[in-house]
C-alpha atoms as a PDB file:
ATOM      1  CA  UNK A   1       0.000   0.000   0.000  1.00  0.00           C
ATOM      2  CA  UNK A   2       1.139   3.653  -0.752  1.00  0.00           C
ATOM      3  CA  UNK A   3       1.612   5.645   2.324  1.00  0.00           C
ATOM      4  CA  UNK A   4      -0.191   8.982   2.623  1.00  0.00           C
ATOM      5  CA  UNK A   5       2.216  11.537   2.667  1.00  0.00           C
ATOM      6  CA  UNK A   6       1.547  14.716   5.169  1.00  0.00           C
ATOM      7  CA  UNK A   7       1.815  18.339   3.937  1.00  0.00           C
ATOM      8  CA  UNK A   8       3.546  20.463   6.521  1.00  0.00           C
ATOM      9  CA  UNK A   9       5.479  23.724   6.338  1.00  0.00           C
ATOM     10  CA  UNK A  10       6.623  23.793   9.783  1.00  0.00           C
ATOM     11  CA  UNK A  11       7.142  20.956  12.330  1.00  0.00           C
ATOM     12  CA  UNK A  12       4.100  19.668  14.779  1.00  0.00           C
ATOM     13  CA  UNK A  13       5.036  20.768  18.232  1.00  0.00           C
ATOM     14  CA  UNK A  14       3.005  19.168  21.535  1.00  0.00           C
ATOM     15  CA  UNK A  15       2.313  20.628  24.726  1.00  0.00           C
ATOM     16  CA  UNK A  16       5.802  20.176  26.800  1.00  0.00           C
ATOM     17  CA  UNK A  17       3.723  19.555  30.145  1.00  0.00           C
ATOM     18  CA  UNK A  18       1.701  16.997  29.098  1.00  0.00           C
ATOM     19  CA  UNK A  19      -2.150  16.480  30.200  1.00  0.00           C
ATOM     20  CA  UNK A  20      -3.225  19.858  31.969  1.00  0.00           C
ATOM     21  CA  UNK A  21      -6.186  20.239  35.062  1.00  0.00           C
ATOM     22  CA  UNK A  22      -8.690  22.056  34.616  1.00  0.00           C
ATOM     23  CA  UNK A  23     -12.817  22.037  33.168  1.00  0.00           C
ATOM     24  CA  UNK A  24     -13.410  19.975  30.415  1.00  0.00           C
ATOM     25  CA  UNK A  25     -15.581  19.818  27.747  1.00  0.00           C
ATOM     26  CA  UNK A  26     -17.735  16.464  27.721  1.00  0.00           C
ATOM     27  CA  UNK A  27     -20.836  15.787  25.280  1.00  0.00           C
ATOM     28  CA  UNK A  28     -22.195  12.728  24.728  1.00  0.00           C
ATOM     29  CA  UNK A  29     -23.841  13.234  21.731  1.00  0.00           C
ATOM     30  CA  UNK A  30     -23.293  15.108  18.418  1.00  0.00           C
ATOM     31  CA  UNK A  31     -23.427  18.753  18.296  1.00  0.00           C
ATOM     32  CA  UNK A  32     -27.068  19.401  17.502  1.00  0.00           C
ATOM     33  CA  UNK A  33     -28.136  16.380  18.717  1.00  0.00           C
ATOM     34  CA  UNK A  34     -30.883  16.119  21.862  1.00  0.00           C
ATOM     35  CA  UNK A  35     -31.571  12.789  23.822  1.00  0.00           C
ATOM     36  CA  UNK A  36     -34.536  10.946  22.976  1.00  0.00           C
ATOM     37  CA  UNK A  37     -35.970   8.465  25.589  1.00  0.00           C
ATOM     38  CA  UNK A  38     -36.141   4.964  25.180  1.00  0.00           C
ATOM     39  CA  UNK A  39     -39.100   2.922  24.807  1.00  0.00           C
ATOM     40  CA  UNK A  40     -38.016  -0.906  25.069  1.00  0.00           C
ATOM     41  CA  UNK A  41     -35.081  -0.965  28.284  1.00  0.00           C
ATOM     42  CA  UNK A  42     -33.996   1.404  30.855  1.00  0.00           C
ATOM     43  CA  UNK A  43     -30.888   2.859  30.680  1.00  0.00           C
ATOM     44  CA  UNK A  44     -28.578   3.784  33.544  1.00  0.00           C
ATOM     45  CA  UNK A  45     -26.014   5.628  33.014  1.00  0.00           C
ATOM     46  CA  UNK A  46     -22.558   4.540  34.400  1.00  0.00           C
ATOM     47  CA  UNK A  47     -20.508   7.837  33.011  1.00  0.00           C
ATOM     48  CA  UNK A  48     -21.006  11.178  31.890  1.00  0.00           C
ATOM     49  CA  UNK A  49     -20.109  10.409  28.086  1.00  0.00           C
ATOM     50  CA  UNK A  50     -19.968   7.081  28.030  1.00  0.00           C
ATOM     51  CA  UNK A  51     -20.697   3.393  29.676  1.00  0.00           C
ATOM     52  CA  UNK A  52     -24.634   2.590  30.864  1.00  0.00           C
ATOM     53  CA  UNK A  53     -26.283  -0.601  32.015  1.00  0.00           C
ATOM     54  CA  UNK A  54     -29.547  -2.149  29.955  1.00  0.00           C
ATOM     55  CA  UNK A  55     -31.802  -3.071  32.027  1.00  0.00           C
ATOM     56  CA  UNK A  56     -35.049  -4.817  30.705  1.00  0.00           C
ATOM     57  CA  UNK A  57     -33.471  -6.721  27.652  1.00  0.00           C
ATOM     58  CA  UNK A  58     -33.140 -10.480  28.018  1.00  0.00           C
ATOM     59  CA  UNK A  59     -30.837 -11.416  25.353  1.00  0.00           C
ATOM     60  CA  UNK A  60     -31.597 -15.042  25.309  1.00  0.00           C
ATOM     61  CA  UNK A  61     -35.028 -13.827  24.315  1.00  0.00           C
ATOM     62  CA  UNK A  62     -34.788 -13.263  20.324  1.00  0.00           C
ATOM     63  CA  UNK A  63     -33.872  -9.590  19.496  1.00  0.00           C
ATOM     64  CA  UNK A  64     -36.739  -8.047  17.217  1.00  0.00           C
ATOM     65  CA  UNK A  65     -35.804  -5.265  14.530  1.00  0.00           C
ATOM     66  CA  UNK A  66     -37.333  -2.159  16.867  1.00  0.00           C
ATOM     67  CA  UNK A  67     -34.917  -3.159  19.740  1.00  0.00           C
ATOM     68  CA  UNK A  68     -31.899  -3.908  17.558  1.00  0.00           C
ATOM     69  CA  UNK A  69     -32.834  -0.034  16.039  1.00  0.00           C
ATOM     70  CA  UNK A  70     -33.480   1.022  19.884  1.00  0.00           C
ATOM     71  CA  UNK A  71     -29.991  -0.934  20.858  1.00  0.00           C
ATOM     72  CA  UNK A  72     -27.875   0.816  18.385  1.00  0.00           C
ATOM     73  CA  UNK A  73     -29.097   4.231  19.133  1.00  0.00           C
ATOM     74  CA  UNK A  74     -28.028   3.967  22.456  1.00  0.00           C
ATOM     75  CA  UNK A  75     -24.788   2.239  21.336  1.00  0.00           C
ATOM     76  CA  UNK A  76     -23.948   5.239  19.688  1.00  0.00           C
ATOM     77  CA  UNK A  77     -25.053   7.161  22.044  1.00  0.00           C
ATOM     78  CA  UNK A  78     -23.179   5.485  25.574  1.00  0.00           C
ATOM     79  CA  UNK A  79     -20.181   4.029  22.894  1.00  0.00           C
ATOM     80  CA  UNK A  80     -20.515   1.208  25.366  1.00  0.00           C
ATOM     81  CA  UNK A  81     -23.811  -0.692  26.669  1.00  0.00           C
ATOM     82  CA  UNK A  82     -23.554  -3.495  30.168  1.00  0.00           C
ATOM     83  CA  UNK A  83     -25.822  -6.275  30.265  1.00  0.00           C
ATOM     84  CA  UNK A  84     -26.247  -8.112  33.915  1.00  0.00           C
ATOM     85  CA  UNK A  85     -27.448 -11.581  34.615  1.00  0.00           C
ATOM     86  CA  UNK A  86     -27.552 -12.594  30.727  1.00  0.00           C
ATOM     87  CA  UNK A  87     -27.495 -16.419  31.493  1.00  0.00           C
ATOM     88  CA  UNK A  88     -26.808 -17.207  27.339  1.00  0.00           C
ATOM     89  CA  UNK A  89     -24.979 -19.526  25.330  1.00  0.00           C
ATOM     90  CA  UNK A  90     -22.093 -18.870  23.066  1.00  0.00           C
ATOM     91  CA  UNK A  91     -24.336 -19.092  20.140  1.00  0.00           C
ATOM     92  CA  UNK A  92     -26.567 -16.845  21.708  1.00  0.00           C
ATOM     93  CA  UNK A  93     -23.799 -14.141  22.095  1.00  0.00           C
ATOM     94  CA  UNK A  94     -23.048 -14.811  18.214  1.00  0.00           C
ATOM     95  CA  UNK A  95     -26.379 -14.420  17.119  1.00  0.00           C
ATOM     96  CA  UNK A  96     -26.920 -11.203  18.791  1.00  0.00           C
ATOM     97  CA  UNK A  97     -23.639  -9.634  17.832  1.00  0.00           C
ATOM     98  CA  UNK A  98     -24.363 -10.885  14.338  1.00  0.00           C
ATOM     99  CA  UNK A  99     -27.106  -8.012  14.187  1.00  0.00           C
ATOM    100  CA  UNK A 100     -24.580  -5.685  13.354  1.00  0.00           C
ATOM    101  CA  UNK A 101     -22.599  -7.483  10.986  1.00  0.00           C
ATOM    102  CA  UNK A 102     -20.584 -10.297  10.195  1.00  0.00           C
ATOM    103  CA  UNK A 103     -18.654 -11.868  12.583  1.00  0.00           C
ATOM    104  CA  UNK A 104     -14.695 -11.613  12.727  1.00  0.00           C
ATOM    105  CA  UNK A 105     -11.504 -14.149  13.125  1.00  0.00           C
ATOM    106  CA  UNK A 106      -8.710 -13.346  15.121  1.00  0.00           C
ATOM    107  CA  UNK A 107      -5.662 -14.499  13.161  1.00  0.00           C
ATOM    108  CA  UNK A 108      -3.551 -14.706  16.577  1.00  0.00           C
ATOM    109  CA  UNK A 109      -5.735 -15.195  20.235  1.00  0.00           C
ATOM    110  CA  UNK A 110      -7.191 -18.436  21.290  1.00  0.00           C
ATOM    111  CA  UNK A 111     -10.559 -19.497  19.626  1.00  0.00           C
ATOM    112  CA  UNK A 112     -13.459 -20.989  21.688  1.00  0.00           C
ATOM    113  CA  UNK A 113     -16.232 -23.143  20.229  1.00  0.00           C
ATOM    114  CA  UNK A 114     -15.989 -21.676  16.893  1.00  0.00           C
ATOM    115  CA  UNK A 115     -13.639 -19.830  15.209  1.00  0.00           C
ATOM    116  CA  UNK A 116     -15.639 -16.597  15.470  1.00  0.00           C
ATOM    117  CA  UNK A 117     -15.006 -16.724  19.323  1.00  0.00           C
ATOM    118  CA  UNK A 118     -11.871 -15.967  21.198  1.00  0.00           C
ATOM    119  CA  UNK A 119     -11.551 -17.473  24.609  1.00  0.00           C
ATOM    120  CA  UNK A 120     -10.015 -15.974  27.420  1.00  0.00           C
ATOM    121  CA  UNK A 121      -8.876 -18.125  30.451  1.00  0.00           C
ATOM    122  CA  UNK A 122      -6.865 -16.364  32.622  1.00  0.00           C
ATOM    123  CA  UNK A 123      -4.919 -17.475  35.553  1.00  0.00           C
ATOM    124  CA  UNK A 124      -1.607 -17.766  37.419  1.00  0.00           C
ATOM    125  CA  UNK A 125      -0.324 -19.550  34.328  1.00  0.00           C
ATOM    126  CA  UNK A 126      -1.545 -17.103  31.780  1.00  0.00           C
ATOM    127  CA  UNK A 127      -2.565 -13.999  33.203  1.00  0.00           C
ATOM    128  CA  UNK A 128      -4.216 -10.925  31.796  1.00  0.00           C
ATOM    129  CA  UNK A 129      -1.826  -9.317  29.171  1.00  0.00           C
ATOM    130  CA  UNK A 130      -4.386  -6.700  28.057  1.00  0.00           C
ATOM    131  CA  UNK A 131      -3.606  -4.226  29.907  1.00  0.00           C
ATOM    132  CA  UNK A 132      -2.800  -1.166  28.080  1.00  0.00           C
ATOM    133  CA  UNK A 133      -4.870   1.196  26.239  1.00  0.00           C
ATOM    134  CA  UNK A 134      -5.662   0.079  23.061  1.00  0.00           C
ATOM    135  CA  UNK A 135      -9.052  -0.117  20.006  1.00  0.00           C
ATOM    136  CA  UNK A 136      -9.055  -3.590  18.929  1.00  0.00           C
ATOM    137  CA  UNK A 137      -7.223  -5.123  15.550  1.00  0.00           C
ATOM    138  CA  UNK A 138      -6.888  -1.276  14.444  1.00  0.00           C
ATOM    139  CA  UNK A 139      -3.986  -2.955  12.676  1.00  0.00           C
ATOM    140  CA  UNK A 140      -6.427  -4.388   9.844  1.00  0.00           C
ATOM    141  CA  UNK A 141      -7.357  -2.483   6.844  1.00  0.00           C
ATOM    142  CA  UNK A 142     -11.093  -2.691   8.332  1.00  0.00           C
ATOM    143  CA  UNK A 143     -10.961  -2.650  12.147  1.00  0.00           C
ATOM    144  CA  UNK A 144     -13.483  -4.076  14.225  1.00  0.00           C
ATOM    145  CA  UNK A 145     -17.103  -2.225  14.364  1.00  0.00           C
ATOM    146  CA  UNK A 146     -17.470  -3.500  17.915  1.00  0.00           C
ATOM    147  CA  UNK A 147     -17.004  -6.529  20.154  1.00  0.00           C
ATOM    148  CA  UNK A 148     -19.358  -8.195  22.499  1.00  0.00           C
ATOM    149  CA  UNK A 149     -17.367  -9.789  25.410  1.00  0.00           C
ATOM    150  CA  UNK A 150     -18.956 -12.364  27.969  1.00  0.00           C
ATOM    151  CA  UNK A 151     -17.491 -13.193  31.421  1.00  0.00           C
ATOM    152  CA  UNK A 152     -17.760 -16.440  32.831  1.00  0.00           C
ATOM    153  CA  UNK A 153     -15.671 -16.631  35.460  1.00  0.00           C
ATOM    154  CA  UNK A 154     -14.976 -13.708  37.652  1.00  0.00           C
ATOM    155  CA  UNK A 155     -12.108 -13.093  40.384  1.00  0.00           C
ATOM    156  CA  UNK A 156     -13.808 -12.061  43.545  1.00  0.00           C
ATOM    157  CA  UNK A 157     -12.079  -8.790  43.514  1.00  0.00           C
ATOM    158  CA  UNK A 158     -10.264  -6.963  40.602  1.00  0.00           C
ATOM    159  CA  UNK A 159     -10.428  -7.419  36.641  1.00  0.00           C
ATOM    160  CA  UNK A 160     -12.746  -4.415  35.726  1.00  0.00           C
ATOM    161  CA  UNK A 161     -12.068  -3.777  32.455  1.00  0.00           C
ATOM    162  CA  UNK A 162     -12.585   0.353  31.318  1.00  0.00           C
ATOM    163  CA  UNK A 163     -13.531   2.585  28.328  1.00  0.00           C
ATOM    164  CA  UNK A 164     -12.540   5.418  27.168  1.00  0.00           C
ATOM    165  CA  UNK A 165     -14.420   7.853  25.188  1.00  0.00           C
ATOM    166  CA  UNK A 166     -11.887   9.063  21.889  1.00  0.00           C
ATOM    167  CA  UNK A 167     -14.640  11.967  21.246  1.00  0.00           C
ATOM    168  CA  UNK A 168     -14.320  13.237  23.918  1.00  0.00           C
ATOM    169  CA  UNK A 169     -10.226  12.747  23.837  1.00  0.00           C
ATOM    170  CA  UNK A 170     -10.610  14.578  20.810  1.00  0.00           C
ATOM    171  CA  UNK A 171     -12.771  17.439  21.768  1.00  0.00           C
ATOM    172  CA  UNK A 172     -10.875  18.487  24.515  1.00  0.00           C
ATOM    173  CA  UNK A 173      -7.538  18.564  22.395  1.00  0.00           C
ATOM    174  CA  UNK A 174      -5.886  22.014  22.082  1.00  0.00           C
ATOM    175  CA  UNK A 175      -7.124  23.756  19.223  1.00  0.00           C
ATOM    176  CA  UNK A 176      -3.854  24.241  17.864  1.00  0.00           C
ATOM    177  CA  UNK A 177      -2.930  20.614  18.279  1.00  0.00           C
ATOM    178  CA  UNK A 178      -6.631  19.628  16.254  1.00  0.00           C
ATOM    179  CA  UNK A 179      -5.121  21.684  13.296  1.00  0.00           C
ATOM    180  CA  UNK A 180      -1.720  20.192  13.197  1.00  0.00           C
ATOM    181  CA  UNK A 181      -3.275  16.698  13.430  1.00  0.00           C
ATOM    182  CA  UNK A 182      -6.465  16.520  11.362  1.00  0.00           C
ATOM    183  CA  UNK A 183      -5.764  15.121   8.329  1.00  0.00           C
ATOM    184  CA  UNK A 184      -2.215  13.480   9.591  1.00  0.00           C
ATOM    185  CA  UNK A 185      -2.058   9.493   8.895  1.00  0.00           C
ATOM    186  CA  UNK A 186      -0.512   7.064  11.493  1.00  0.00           C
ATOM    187  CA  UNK A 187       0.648   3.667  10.663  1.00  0.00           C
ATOM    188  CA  UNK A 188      -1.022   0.367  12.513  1.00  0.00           C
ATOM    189  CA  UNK A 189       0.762  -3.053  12.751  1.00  0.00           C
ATOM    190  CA  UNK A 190       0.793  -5.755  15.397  1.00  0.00           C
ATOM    191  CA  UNK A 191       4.327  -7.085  14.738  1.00  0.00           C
ATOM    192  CA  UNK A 192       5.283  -5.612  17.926  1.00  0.00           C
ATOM    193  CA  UNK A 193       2.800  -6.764  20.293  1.00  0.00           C
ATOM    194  CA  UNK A 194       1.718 -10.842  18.593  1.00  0.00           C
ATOM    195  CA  UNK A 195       4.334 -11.006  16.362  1.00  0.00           C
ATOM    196  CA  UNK A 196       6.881 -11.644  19.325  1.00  0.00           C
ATOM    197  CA  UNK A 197       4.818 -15.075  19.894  1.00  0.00           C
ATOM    198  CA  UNK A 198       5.548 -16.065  16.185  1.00  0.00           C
ATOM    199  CA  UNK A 199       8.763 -17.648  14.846  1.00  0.00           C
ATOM    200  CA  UNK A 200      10.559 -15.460  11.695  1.00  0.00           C
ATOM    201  CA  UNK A 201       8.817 -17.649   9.316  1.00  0.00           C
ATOM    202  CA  UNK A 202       5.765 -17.470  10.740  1.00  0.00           C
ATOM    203  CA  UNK A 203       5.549 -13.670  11.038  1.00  0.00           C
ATOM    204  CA  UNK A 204       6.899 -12.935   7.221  1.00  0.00           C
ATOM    205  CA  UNK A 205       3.794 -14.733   6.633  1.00  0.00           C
ATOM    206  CA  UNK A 206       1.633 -12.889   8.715  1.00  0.00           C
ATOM    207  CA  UNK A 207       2.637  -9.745   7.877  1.00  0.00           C
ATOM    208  CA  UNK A 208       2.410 -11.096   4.082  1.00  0.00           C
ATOM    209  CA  UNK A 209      -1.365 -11.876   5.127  1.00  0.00           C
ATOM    210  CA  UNK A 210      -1.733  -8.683   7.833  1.00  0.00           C
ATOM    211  CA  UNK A 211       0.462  -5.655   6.199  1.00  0.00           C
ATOM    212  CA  UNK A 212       0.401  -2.606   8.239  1.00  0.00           C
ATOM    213  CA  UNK A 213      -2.564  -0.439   7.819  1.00  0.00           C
ATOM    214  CA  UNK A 214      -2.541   3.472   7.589  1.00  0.00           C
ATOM    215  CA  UNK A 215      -5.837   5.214   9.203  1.00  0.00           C
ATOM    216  CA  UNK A 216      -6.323   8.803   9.169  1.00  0.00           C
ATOM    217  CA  UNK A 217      -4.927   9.954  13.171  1.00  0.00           C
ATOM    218  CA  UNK A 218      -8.204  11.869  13.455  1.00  0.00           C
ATOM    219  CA  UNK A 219     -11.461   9.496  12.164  1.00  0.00           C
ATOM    220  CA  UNK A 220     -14.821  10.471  11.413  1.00  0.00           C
ATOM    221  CA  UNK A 221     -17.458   8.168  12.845  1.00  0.00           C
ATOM    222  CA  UNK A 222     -19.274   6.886  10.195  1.00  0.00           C
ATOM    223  CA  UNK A 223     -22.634   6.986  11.551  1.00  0.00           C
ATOM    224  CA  UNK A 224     -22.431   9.734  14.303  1.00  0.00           C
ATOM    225  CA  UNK A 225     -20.306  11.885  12.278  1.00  0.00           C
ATOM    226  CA  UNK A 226     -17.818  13.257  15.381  1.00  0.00           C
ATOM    227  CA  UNK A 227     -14.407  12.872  14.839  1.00  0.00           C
ATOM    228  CA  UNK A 228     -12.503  10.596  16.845  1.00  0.00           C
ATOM    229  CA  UNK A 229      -8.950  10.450  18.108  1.00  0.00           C
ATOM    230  CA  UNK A 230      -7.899   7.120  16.479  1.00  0.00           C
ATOM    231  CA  UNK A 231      -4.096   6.096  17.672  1.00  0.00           C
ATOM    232  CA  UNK A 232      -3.613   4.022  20.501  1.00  0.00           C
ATOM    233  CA  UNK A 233      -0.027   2.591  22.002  1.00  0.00           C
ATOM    234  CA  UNK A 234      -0.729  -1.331  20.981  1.00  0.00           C
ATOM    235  CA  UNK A 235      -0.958  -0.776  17.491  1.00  0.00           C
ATOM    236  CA  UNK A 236       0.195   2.643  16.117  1.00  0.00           C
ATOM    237  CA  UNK A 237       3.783   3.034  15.444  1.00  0.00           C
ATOM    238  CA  UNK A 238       4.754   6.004  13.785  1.00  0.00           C
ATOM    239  CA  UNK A 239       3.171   8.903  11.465  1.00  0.00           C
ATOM    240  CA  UNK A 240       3.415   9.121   8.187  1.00  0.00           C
ATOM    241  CA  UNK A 241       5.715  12.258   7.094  1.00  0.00           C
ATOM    242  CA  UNK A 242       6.904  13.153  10.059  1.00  0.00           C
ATOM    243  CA  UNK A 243      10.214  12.749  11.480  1.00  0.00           C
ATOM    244  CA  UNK A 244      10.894   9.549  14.272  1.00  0.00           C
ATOM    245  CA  UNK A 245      11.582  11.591  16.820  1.00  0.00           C
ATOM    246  CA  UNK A 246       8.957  14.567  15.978  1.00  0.00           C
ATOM    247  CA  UNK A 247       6.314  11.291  15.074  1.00  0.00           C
ATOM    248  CA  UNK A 248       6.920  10.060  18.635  1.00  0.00           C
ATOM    249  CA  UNK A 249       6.665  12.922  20.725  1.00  0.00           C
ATOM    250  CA  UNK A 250       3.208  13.525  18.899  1.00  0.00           C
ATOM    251  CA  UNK A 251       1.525   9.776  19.740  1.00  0.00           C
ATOM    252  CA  UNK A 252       2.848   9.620  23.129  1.00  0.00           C
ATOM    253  CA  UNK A 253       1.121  13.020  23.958  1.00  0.00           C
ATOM    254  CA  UNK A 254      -1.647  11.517  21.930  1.00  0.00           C
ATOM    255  CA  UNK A 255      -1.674   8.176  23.327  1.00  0.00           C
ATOM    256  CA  UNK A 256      -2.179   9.760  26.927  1.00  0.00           C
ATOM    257  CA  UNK A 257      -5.528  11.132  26.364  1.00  0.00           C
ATOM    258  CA  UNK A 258      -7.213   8.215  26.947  1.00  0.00           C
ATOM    259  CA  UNK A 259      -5.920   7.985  30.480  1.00  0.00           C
ATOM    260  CA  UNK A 260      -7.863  10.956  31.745  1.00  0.00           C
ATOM    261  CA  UNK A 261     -10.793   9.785  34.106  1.00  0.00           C
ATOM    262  CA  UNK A 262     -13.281  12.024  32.828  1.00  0.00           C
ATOM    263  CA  UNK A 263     -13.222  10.393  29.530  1.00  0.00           C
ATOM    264  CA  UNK A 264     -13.222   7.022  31.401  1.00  0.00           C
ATOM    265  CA  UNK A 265     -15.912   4.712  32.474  1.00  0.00           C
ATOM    266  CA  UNK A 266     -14.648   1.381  34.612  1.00  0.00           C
ATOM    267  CA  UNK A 267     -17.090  -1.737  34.641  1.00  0.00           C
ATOM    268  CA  UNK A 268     -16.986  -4.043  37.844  1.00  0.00           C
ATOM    269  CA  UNK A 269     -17.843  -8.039  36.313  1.00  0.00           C
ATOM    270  CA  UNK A 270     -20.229 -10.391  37.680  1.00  0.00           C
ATOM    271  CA  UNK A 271     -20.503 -13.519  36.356  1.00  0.00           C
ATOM    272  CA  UNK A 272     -22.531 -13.571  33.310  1.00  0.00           C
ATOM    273  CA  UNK A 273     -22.294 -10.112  32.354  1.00  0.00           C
ATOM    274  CA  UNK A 274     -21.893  -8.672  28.784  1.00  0.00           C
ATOM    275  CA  UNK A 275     -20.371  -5.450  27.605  1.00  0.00           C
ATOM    276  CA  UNK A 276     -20.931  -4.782  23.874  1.00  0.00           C
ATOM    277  CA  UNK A 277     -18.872  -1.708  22.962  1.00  0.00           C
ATOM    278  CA  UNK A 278     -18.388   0.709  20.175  1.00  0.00           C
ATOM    279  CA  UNK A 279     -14.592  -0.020  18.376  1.00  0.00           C
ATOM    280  CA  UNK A 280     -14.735   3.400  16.069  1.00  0.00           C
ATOM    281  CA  UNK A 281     -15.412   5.563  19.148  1.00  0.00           C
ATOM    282  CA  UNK A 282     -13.287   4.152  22.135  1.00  0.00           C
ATOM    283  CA  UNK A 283     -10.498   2.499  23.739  1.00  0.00           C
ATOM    284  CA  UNK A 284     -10.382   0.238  26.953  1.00  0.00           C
ATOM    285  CA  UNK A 285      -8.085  -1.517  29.427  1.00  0.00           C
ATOM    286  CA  UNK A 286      -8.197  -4.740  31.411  1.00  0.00           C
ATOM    287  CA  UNK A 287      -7.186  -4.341  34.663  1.00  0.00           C
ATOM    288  CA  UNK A 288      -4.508  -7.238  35.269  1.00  0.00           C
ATOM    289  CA  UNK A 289      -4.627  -7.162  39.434  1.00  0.00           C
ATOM    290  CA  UNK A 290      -6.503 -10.466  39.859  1.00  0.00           C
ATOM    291  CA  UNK A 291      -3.472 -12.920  40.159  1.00  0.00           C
ATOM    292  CA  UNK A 292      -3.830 -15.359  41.035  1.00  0.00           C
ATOM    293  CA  UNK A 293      -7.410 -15.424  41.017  1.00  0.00           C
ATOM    294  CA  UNK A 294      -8.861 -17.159  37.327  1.00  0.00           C
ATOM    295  CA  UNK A 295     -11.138 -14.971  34.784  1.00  0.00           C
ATOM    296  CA  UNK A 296     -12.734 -16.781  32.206  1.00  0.00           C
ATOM    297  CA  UNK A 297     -14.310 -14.476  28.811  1.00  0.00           C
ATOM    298  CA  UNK A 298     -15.539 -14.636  25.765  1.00  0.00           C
ATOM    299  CA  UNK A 299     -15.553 -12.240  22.878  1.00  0.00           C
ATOM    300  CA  UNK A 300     -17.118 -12.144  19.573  1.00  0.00           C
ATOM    301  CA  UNK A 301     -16.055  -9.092  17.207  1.00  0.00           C
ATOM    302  CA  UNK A 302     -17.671  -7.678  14.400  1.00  0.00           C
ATOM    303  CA  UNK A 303     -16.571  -7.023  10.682  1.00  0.00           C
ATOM    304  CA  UNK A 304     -16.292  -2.739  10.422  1.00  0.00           C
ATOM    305  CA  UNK A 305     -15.359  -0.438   7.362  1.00  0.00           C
ATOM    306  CA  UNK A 306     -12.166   1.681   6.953  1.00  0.00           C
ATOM    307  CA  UNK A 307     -11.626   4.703   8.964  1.00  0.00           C
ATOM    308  CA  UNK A 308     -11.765   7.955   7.566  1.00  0.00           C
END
């Protein structure tokens, strides 16, 4: 693929102090936009911007067209929606994510009953390694819409997992840093982070399969419309055009807007809970502090489009 060249006349500077106190600016919905009520579940809201429990919807119960509609609209709206005491099958949790699309393979994490599911069995022998701030398979051409992830098994203390909101990352960006990085491109690959579990041969071959994607560093949701702050530190490795040095100083100010709480919501898992999130709009973070307690999950992803 061709990389996307920037046009600059002067270099991109950053903030030299990093992430700065003070008010910020949180919206949960599009500019223009008002809340509508829902009609089919109650929602509670967990965050300001983003995160709320469902309550009413029994997803073993077949999902008809008005709630799927009803469901989205407040996916869009929360960027991530928590189901409690869903007591359903793996099949179940395909069929439902399966509303929104076709269902994905992961080329590299451990399947579960089918090859659409990846299975997560942590313990003292393989414990939670997803623990950094990250969108998932951002390294593919088309990244994941959105995931729907199932817990099983749940420490008695610790494993939350949280979200972060990238709208809201973005709106609160410096205005002068929002001009120097809309329309900048950022290149994706996961040699760094699976790769290292691959011998040479196999990862030529992955990468063959898998080459590095470029996505625009700002993204426009494709059906809300807000732009989105779209690098994160698992998968984006440098910025096309720029200068190493200059390229790095830019994502790791980027990279830590995602860490600021208001941004944030954090889910506490029970067992059989679901969390169906929003991949274009956020980021999250499992909190590895359960050792050596065990965490069983499941997670079913969804086919998306290409940022832009």
């Amino acid at each position: 693929m061709s990389e996307i060249v920037a046009s600059h006349d002067r270099p991109l500077s950053v903030p030299e102090r990093g992430l700065k106190s003070g008010p910020r600016h949180l919206s949960r919905l599009p500019e223009g936009v008002e809340a509508q009520p829902y009609e089919l579940f109650t929602v509670k809201p967990l965050g300001v911007t983003i995160g709320a429990e469902i309550e009413g919807v029994d997803l073993r119960r077949p999902v008809t067209p008005e709630l799927q509609k009803e469901l989205n609209r407040a996916l869009l709206e929360w960027k991530v929606l928590f189901f409690r005491n869903q007591h359903i099958t793996s099949e179940q949790q395909r069929a439902f994510a399966r509303l929104w699309g076709e269902l994905e393979t992961h080329p590299f994490l451990p399947q579960g009953d089918s090859d659409e599911v990846v299975r997560f069995a942590k313990n003292e022998q393989s414990v939670g390694r997803e623990n950094s701030w990250h969108s998932d398979v951002s390294w593919r051409l088309t990244p994941a819409l959105g995931a729907v992830l199932r817990l099983i098994e749940v420490p008695e203390a610790g494993g939350d997992t949280l979200w972060a909101d990238m709208a809201a990352a973005y709106d609160n960006l410096p205005d002068d840093v929002k001009q120097r990085i809309d329309g900048l491109h950022a290149v994706h690959d996961f040699t760094h982070v699976f790769g290292v579990r691959l011998s040479p041969e196999e990862l030529l071959a992955k990468q063959a399969e898998f080459p590095a994607a470029i996505h625009p560093v700002v993204r426009k949701h494709p059906e809300t419309g807000r732009k989105t702050l779209y690098v994160n530190p698992n998968f984006t490795v440098r910025i096309v055009g720029l200068e190493p040095d200059e390229s790095e100083k830019l994502l790791q100010y980027l990279f830590l807007q995602a860490q600021v709480p208001e941004y944030q919501v954090r889910f506490r898992w029970e067992a059989n809970s679901v969390a169906f999130w929003d991949n274009r709009a956020t980021q999250h973070y499992a909190s590895s502090d359960y050792y050596p307690s065990r965490r069983i999950a499941e997670r079913v992803a969804i086919v998306g489009d290409r940022p832009f």
